[in-house]
Protein backbone atom coordinates (compact mmCIF):
# COMPACT_ATOMS: atom_id res chain seq x y z
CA UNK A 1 21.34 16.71 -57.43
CA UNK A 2 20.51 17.79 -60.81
CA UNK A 3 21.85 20.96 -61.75
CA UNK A 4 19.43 22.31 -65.09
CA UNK A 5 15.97 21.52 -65.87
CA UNK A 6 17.32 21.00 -69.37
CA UNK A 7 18.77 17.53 -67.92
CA UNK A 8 15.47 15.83 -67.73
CA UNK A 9 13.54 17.05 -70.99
CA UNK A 10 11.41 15.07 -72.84
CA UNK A 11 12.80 13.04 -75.79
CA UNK A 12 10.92 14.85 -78.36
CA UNK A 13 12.22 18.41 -77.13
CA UNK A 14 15.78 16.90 -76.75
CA UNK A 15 15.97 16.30 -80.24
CA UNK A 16 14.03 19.65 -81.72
CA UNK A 17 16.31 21.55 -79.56
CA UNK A 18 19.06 19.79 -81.22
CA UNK A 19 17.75 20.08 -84.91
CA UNK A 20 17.65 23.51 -84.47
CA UNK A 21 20.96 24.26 -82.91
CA UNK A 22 22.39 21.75 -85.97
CA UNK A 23 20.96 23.71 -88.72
CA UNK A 24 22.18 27.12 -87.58
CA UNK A 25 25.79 25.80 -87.08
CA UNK A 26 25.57 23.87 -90.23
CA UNK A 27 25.10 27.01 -91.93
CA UNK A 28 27.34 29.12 -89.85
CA UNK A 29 30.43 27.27 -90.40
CA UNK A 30 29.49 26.60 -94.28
CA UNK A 31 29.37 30.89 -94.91
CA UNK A 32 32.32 31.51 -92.51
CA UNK A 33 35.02 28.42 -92.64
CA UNK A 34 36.37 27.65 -96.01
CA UNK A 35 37.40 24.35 -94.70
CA UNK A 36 34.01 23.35 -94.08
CA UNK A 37 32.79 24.44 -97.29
CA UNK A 38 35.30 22.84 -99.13
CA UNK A 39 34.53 19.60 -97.44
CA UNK A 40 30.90 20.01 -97.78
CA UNK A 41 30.85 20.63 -101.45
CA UNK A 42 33.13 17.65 -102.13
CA UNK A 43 30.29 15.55 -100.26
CA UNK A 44 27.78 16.92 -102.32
CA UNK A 45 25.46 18.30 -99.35
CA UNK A 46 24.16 21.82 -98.89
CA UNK A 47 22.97 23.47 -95.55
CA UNK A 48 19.56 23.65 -96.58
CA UNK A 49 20.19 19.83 -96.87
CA UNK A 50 19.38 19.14 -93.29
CA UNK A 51 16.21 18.75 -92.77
CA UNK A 52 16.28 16.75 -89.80
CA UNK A 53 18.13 14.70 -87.17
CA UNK A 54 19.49 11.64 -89.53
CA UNK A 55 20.67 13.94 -92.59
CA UNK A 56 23.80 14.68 -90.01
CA UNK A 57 24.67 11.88 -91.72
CA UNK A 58 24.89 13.10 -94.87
CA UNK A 59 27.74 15.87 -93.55
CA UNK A 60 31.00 14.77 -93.77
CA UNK A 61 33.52 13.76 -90.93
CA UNK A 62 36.23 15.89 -89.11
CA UNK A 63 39.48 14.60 -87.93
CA UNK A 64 42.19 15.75 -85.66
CA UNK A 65 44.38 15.72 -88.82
CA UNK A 66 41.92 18.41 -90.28
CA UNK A 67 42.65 20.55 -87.25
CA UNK A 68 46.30 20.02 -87.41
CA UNK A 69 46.07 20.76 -91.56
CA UNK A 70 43.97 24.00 -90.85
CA UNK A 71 46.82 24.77 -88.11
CA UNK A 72 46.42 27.08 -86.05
CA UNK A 73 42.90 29.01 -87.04
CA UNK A 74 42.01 27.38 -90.20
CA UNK A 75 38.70 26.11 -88.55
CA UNK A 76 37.48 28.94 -86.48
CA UNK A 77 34.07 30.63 -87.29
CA UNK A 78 34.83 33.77 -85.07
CA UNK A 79 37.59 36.44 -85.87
CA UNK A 80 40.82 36.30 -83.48
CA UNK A 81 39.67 39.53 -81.68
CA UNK A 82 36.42 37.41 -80.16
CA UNK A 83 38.11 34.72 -78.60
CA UNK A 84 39.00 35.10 -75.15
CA UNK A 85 41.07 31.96 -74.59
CA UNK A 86 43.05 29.86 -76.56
CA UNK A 87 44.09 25.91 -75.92
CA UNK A 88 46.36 23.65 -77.46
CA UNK A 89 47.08 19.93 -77.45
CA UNK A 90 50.94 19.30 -76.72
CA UNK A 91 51.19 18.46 -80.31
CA UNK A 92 53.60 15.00 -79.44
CA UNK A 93 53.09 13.59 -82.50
CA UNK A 94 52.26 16.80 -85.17
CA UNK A 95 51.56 20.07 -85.26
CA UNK A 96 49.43 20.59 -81.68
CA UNK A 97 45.43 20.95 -82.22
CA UNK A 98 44.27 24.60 -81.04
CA UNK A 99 41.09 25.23 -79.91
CA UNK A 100 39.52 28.62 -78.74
CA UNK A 101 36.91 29.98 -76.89
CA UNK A 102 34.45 33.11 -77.03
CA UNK A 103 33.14 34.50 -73.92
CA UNK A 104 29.94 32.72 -74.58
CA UNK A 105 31.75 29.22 -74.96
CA UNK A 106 33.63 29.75 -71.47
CA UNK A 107 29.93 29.80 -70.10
CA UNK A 108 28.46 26.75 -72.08
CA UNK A 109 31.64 24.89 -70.52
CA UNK A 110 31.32 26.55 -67.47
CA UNK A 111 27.55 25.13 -67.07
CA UNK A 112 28.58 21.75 -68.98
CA UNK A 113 30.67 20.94 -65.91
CA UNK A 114 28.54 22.12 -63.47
CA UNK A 115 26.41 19.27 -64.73
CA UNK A 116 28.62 16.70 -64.50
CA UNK A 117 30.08 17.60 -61.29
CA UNK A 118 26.51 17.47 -59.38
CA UNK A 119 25.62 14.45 -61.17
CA UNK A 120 29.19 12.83 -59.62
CA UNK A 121 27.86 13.99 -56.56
CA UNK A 122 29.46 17.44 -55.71
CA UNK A 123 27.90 20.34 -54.33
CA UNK A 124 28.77 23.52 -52.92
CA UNK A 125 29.44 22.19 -49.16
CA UNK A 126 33.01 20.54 -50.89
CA UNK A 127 36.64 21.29 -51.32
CA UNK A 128 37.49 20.48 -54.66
CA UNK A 129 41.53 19.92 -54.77
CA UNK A 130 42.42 19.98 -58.54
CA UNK A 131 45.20 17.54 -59.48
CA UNK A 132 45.09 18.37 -62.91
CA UNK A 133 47.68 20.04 -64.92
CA UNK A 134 46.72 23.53 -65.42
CA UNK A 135 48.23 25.44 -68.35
CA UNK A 136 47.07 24.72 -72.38
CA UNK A 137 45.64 20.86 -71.11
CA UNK A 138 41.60 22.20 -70.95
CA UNK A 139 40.58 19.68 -67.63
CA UNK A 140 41.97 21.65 -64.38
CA UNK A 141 40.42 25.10 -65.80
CA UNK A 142 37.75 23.26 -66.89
CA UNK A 143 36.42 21.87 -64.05
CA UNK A 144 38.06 24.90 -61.94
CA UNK A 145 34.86 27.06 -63.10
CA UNK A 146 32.48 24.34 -63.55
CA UNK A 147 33.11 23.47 -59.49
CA UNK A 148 33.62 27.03 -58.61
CA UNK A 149 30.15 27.68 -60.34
CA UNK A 150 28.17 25.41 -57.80
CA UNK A 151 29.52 26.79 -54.78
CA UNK A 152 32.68 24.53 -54.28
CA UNK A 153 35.44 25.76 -52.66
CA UNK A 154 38.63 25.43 -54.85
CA UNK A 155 42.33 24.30 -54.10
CA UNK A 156 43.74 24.56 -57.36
CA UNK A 157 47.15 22.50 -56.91
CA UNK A 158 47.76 21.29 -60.18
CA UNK A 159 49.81 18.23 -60.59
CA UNK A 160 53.14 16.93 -58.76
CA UNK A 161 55.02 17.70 -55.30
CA UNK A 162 53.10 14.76 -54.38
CA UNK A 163 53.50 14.96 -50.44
CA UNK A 164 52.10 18.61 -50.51
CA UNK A 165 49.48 17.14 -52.29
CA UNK A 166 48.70 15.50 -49.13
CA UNK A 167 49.51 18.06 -47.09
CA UNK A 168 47.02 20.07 -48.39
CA UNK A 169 44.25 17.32 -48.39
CA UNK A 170 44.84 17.31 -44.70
CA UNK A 171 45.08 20.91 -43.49
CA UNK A 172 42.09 22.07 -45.93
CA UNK A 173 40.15 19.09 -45.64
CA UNK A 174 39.66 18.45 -48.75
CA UNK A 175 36.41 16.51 -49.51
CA UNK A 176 36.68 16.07 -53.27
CA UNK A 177 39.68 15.11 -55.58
CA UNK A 178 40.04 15.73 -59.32
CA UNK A 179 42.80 13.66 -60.73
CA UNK A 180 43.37 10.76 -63.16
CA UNK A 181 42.62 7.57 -61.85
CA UNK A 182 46.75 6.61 -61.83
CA UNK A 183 47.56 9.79 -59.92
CA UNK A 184 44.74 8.81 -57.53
CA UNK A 185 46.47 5.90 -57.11
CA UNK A 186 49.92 7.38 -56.60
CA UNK A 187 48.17 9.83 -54.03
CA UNK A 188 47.16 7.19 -51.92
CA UNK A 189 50.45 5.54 -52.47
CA UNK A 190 52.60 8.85 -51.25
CA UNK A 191 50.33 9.09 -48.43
CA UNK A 192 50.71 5.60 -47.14
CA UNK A 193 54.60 6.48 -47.45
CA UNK A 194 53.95 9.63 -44.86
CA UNK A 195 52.48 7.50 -42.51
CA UNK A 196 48.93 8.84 -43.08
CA UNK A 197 46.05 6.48 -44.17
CA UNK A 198 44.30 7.84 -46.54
CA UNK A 199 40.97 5.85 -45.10
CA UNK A 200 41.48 7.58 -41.39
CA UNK A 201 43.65 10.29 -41.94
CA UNK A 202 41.66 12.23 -44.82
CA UNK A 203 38.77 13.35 -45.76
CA UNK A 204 38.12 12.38 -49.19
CA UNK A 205 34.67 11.31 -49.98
CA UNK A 206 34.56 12.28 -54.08
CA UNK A 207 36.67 11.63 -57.04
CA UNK A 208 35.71 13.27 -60.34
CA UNK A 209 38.01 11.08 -62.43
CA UNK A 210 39.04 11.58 -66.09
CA UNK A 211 41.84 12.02 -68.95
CA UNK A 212 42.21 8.11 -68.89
CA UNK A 213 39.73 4.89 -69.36
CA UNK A 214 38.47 4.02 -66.03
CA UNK A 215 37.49 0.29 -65.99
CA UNK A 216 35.96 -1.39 -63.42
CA UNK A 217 38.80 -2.73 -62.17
CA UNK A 218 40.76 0.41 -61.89
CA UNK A 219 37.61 1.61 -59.62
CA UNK A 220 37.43 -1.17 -57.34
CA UNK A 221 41.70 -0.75 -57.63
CA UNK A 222 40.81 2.76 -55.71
CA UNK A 223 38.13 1.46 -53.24
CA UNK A 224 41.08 -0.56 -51.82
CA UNK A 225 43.13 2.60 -51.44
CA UNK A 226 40.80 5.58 -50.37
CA UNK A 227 38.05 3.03 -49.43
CA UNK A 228 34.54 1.20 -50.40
CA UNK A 229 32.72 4.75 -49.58
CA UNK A 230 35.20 7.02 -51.96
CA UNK A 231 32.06 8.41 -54.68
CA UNK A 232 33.83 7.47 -57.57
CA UNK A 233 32.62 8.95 -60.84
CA UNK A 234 34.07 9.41 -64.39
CA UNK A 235 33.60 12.07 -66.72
CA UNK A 236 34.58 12.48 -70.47
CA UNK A 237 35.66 15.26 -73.02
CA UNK A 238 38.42 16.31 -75.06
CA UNK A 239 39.91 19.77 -76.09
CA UNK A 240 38.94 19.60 -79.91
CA UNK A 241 35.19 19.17 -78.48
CA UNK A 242 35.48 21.69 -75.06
CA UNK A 243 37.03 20.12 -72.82
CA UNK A 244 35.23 18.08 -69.70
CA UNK A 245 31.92 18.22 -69.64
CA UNK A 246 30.43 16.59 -72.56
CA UNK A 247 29.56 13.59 -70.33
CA UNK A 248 29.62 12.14 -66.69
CA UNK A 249 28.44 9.36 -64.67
CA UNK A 250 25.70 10.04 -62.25
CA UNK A 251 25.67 7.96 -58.93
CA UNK A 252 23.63 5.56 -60.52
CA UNK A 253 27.03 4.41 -62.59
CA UNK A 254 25.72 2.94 -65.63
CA UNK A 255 27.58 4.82 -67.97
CA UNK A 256 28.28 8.75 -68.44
CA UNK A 257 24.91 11.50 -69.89
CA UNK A 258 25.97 13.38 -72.73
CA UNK A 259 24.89 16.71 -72.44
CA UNK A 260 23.05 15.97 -75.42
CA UNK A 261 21.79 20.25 -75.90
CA UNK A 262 25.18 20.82 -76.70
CA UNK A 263 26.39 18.08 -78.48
CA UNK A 264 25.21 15.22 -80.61
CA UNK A 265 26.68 11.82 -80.34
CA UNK A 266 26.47 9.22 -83.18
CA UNK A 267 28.38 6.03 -82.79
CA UNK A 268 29.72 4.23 -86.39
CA UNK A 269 31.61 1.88 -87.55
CA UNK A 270 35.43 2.91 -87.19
CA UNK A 271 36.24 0.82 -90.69
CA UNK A 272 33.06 1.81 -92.90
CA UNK A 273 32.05 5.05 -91.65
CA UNK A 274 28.37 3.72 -91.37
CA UNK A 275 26.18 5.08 -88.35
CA UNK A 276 25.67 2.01 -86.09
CA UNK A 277 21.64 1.79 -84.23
CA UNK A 278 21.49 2.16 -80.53
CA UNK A 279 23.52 -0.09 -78.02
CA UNK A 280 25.89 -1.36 -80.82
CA UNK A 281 29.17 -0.51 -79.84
CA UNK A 282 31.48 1.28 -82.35
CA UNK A 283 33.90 4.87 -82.58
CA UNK A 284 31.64 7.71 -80.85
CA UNK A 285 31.41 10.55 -83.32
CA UNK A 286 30.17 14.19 -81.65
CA UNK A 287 28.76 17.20 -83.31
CA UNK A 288 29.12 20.55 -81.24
CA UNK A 289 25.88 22.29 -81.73
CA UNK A 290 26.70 25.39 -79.12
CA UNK A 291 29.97 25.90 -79.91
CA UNK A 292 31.15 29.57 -81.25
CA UNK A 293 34.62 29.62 -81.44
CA UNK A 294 35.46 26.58 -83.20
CA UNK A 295 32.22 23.83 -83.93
CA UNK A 296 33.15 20.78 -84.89
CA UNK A 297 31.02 19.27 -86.93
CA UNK A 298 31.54 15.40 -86.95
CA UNK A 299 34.06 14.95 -84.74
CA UNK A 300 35.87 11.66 -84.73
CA UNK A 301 36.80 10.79 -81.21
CA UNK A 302 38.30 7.44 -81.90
CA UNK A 303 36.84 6.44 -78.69
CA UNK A 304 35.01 2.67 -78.93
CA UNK A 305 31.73 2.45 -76.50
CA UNK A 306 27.80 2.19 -76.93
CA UNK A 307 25.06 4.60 -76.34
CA UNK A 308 21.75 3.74 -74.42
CA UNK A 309 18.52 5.91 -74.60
CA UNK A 310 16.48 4.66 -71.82
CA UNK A 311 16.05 7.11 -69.02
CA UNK A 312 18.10 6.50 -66.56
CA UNK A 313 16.96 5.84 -62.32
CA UNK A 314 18.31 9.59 -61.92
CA UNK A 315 16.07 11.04 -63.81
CA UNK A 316 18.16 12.16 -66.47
CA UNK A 317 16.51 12.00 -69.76
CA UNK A 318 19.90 12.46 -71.78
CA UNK A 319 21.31 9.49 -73.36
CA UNK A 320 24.24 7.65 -72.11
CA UNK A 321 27.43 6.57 -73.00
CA UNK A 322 29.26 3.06 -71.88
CA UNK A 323 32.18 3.79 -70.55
CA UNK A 324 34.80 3.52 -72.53
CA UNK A 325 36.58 0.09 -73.27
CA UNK A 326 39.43 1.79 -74.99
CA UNK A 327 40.82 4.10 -78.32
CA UNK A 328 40.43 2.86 -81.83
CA UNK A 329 44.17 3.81 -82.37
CA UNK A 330 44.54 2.48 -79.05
CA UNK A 331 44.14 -0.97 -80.26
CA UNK A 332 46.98 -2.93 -80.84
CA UNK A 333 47.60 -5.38 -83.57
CA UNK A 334 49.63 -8.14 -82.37
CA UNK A 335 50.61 -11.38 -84.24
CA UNK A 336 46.64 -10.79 -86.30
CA UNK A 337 44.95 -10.32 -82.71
CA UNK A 338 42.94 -7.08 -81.73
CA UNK A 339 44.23 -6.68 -77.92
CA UNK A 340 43.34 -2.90 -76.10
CA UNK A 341 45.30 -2.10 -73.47
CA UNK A 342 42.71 -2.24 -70.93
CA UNK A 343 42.52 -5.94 -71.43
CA UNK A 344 45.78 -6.53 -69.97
CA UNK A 345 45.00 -4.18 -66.83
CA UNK A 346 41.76 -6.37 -66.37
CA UNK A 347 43.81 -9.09 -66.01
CA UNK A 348 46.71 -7.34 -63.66
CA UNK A 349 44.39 -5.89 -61.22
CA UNK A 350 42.44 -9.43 -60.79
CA UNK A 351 45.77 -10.86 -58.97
CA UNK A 352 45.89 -9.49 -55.65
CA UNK A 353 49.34 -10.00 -55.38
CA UNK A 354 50.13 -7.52 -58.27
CA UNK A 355 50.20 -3.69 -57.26
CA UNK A 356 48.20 -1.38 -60.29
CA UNK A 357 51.52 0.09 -61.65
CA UNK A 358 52.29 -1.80 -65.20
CA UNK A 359 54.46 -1.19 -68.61
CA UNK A 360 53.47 -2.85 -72.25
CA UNK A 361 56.61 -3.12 -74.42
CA UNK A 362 56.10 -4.61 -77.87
CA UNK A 363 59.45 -6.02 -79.92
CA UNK A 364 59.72 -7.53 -82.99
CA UNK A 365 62.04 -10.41 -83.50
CA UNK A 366 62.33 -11.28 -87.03
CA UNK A 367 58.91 -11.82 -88.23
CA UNK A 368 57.50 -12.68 -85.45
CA UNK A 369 55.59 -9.52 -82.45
CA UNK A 370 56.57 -10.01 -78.99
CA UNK A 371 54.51 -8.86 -76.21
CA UNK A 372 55.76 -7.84 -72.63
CA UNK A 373 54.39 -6.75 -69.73
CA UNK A 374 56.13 -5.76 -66.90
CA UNK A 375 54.07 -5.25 -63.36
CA UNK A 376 55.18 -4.34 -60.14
CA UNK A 377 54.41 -6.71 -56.87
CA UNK A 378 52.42 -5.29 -54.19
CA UNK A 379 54.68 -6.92 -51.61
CA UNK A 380 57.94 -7.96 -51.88
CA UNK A 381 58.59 -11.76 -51.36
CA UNK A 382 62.41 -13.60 -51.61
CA UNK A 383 59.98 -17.18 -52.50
CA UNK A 384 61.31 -18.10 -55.60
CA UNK A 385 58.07 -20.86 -55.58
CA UNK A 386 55.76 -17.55 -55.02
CA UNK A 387 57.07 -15.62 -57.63
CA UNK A 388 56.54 -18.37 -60.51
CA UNK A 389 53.23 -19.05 -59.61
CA UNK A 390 52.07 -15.17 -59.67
CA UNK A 391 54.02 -14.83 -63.28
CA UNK A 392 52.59 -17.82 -64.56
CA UNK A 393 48.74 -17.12 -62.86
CA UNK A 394 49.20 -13.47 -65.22
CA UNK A 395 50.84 -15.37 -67.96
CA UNK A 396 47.40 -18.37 -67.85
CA UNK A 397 45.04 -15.18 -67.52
CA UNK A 398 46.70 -12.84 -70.38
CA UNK A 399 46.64 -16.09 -72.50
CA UNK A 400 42.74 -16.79 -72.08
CA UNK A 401 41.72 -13.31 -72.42
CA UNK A 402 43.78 -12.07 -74.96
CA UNK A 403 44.80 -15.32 -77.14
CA UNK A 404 47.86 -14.90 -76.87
CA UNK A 405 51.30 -15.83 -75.23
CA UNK A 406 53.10 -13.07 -73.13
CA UNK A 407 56.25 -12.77 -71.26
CA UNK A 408 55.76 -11.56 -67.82
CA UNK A 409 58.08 -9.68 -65.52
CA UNK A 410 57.51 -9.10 -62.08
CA UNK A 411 59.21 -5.97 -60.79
CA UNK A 412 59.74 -4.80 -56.84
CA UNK A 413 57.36 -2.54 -55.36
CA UNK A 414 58.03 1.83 -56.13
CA UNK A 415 59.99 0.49 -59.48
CA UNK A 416 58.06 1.55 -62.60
CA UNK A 417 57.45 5.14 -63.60
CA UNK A 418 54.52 7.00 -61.85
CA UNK A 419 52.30 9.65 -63.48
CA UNK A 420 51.17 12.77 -62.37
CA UNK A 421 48.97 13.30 -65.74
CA UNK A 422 47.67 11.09 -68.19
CA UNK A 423 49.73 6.97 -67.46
CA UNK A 424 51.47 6.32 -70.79
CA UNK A 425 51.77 2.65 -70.14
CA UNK A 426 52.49 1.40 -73.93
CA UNK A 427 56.36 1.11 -75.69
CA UNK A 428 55.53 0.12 -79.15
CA UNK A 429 59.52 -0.89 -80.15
CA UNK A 430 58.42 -2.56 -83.51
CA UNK A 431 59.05 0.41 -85.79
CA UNK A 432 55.78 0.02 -87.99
């Protein structure tokens, strides 16, 4: 189903809508956010210097570290007493990001996700169970409304007590689930451990996945769990941009539509800054064009896929984004190679024998990077013979795809840390 009319405009009307909606927030955020000024003026570009599409080139980029350096309303274009809710990243590693929202911006979410739940296949015939946190993470309330706004029926249990989880998924029949992809995982896992399959014994039919990468692997990792006929569609955002809904896949899964009236994507390259054409893959840069409360102009994601303009079988006319093969500071540097962390769960999930739960740990000793990963068995098995030839098949595998030499540890099924939000499955130990 496709939800607005908007979703299948012409090319040409696409992009005046867009022009238009760029030049008035261009200009809004230049007379009202001294930050944007500032950086403006340094660049040398005026608002009357956008004259169409490509000069959004000309503005210059916006950073998380921007956000966390105009901490904690630095970047807004709408006085305090307009917002009507206020976000905030868990701020791990800095000073959190905050975003806020006017009463118009909860609606342009609100239909955002509406979008990208009908095009993964939801409708107002479902019960959507939320396995999202909710609280100052934007994806539960996020897709909350934009389900609630088709008609869905909404169990809003957030994340964790795992086994009511299931619970409810039986007594409410729950037709759609909104979780990570690892918590879907860990779903099916706690169910299997209540003696309920989650095949026969639910009635799961959707997954609206997102907050990590979803490869292809990972998907075909959840068929074997919830089964070949689970819908499984991915959907992107972040809370500096929204929140979900700036793209999802439709059933036609070849990659996620932008909802390009709101937003404008531009992919460049991560090292020069230079916008890259059409299908060459690079960091995916967004522009808010909609936005009231805080419009990012620019937006570095740090995110590395492609974008495709061809209309899609659906008959979507927006353009589409790969999905995602992993984070610019993602990537790890180890011994002078490149390797992303969804290279190594490629390789894990292509050995039956090895469950989807994994850990990276990277040590230094001396000079010299060492990488480990540590995976859990699907089965256990007291064959000494077994074990070495699973360790060494992941060891051959991790040594052709990624170049390089790894130590592998197989670990007994239920042994590594589960995760009930986004999987942190990296311990960088080096110190650099």
């Amino acid at each position: 189903m496709i939800w607005s009319k908007e979703e299948t405009l012409p090319r040409e009307e696409i992009e005046r809508i867009q022009l238009e909606r760029l030049q008035e927030t261009v200009n809004r955020v230049y007379e009202r956010v001294p930050a944007y000024k500032k950086k403006m003026d340094e660049a040398g570009v005026k608002p009357e210097d956008i004259k169409e599409l490509k000069d959004l080139a000309k503005l210059p980029f916006v950073t998380k570290q921007d956000m966390r350096d105009n901490y904690p309303f630095g970047l807004f274009a709408v006085p305090k007493d307009k917002l009507v809710r206020i976000h905030a990243s868990s701020g791990t590693t800095g000073k959190p990001t905050v975003v806020g929202y006017t009463q118009g911006d909860l609606e342009t979410w609100t239909e955002c996700v509406s979008r990208i739940a009908c095009m993964g296949g939801a409708s107002d015939k479902d019960v959507a169970q939320i396995c999202f946190g909710y609280g100052m993470f934007t994806g539960a309330l996020g897709l909350h409304y934009g389900l609630e706004k088709i008609g869905a029926a909404i169990v809003p249990s957030s994340t964790g007590n795992s086994q009511k989880q299931i619970m409810y998924m039986q007594d409410f029949e729950t037709s759609l689930l909104v979780a990570t992809p690892s918590y879907a995982l860990r779903l099916a896992e706690v169910a299997r451990e209540m003696g309920v399959d989650p095949q026969k014994d639910l009635k799961v039919k959707i997954a609206l996945v997102g907050s990590e990468l979803l490869t292809d692997a990972m998907r075909e990792e959840m068929h074997k769990y919830w089964g070949q006929d689970l819908l499984i569609t991915s959907n992107y955002g972040m809370s500096e941009l929204m929140g979900p809904g700036v793209s999802g896949e439709c059933l036609e899964h070849c990659g996620m539509h932008i909802n390009e009236d709101y937003f404008i994507p531009e992919i460049i390259d991560p090292k020069t800054g230079e916008v890259l054409p059409a299908g060459e893959q690079g960091e995916l840069v967004i522009t808010c064009i909609k936005k009231e409360g805080i419009p990012l102009i620019r937006y570095r994601t740090k995110d590395i896929t492609r974008l495709f303009y061809e209309k899609c079988k659906c008959g979507r006319t927006f353009c589409r984004m790969e999905n995602l093969c992993g984070r610019s500071d993602d990537m790890l540097k180890i011994r002078g190679v490149n390797v992303f962390p969804s290279q190594i769960e490629e390789v894990i999930l292509s050995v039956n024998e090895l469950g989807p739960h994994y850990e990276i740990i990277l040590e230094r000793e001396g000079y010299l990077d060492r990488l480990t990963v540590k995976v859990e068995l699907a089965h256990s098995t007291d064959s000494f013979s077994e074990l070495e030839r699973i360790r060494k098949t992941v060891q051959n595998k991790l040594k052709i795809i990624l170049g390089l030499d790894a130590k592998v540890m197989l670990e007994s099924p239920n042994t590594l840390q589960r995760f009930e939000g986004k999987a942190k499955r990296v311990k960088d130990l080096r110190g650099i």
